[in-house]
N, C-alpha and C. Protein backbone atom coordinates (compact mmCIF):
# COMPACT_ATOMS: atom_id res chain seq x y z
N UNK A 1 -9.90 -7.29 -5.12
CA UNK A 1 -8.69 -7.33 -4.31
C UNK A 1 -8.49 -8.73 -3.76
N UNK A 2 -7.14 -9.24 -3.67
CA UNK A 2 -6.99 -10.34 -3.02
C UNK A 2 -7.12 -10.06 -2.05
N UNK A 3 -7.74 -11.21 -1.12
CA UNK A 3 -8.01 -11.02 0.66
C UNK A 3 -6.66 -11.67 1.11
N UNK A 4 -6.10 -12.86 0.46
CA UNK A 4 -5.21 -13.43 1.09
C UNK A 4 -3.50 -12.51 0.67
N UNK A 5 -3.63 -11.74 0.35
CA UNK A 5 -2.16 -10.76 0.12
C UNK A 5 -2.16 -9.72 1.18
N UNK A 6 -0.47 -9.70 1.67
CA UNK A 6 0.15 -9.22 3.04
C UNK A 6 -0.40 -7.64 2.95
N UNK A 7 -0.27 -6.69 1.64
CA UNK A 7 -0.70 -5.23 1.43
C UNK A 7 -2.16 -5.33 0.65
N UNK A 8 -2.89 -4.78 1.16
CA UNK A 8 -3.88 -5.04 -0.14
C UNK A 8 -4.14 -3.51 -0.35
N UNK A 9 -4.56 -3.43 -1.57
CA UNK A 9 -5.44 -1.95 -1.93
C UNK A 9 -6.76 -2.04 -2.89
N UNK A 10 -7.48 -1.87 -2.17
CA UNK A 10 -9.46 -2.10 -3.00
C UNK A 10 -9.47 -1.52 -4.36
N UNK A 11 -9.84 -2.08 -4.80
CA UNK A 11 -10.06 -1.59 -6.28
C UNK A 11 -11.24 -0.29 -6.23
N UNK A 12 -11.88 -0.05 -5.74
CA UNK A 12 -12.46 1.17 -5.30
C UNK A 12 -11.40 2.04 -5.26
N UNK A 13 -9.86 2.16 -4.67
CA UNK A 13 -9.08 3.17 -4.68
C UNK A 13 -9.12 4.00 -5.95
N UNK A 14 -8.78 2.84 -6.90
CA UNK A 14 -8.36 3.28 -8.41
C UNK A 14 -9.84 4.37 -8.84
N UNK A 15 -11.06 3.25 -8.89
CA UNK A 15 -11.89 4.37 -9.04
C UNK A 15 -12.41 5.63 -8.68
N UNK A 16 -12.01 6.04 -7.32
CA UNK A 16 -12.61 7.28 -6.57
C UNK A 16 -11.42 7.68 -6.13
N UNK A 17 -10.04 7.16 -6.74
CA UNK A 17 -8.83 8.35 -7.16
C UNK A 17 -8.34 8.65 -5.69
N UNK A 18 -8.68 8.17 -4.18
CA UNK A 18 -8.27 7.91 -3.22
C UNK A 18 -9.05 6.58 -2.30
N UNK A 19 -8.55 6.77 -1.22
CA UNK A 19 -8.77 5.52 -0.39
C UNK A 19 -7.83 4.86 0.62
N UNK A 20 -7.47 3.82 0.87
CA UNK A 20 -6.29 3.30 1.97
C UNK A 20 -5.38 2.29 1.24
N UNK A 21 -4.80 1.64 1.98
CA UNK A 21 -3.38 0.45 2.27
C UNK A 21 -3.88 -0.10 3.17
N UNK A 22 -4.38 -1.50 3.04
CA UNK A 22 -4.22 -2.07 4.46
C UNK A 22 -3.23 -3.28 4.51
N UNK A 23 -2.58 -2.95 5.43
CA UNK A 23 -1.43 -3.96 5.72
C UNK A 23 -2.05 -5.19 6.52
N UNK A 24 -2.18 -6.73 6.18
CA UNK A 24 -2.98 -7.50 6.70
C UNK A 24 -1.82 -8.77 7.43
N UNK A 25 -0.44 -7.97 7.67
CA UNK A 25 0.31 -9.37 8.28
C UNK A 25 -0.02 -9.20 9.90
N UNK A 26 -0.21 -10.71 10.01
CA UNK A 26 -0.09 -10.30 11.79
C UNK A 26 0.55 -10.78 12.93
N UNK A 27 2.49 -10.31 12.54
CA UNK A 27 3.23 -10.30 13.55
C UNK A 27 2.97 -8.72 13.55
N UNK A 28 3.25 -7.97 15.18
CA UNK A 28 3.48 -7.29 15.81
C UNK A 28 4.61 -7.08 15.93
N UNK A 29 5.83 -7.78 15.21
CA UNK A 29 6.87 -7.21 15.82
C UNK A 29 8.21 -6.63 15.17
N UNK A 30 7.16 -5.36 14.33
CA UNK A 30 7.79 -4.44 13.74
C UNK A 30 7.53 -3.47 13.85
N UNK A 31 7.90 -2.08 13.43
CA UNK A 31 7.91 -0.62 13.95
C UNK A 31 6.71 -0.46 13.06
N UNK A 32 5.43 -0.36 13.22
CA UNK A 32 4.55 0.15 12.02
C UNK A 32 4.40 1.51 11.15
N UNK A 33 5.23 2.61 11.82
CA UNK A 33 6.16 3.44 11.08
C UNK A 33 6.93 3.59 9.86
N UNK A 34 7.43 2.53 10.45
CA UNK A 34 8.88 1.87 9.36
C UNK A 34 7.96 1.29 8.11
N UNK A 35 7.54 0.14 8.83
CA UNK A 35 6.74 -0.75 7.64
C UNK A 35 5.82 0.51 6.57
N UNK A 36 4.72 1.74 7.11
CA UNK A 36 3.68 2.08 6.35
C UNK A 36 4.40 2.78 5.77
N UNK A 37 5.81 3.25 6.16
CA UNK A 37 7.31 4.43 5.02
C UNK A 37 7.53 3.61 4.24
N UNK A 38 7.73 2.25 3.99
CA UNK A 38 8.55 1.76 3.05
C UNK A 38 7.63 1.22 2.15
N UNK A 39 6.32 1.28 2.72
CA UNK A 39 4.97 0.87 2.04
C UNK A 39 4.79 2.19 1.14
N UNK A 40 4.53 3.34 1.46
CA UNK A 40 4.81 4.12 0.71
C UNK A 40 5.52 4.92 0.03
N UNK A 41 6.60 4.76 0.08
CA UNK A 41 7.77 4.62 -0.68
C UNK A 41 7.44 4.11 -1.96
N UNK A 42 7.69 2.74 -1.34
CA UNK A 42 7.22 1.86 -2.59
C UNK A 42 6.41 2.29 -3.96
N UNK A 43 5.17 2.84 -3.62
CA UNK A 43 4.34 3.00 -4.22
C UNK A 43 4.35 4.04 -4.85
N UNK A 44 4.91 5.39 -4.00
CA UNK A 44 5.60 6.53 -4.82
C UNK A 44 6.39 6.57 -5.89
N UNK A 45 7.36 5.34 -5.53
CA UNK A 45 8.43 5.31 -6.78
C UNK A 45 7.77 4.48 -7.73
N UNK A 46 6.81 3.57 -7.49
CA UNK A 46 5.96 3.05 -8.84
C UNK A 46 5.58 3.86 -9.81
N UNK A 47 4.83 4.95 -9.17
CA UNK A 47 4.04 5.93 -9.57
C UNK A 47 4.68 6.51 -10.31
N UNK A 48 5.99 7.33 -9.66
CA UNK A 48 6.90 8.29 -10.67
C UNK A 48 7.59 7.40 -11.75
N UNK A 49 7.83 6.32 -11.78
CA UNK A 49 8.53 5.44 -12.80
C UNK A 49 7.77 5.38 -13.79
N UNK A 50 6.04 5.06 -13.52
CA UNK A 50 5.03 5.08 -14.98
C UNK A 50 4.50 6.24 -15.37
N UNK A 51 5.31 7.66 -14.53
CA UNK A 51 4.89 8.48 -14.89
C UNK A 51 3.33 9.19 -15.11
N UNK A 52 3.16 9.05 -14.05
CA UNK A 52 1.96 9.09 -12.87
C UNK A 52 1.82 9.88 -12.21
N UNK A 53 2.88 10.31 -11.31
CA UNK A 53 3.20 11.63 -10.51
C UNK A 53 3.37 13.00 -10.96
């Protein structure tokens, strides 16, 4: 995993098929709600696009 990228996800995820998101920016001055929805969002619609889901 890159250390220096704003989302990261461990390559451990892929292998043990769960795991986290860690979001590594550090302004405070956003809804972290908002941000971890659109974070997963994101990643949902990756998923269903390669046909994954």
């Amino acid at each position: 995993s890159n250390r220096g990228a704003s989302v990261r996800i461990p390559w451990q995820v892929e292998q043990d098929q769960k795991g986290y998101i860690e979001d590594r920016r550090p302004n405070a001055n956003v809804d972290p709600y908002v941000v971890t929805r659109l974070i997963v969002d994101t990643c949902c619609t990756a998923l269903e696009k390669a046909g994954q889901v």
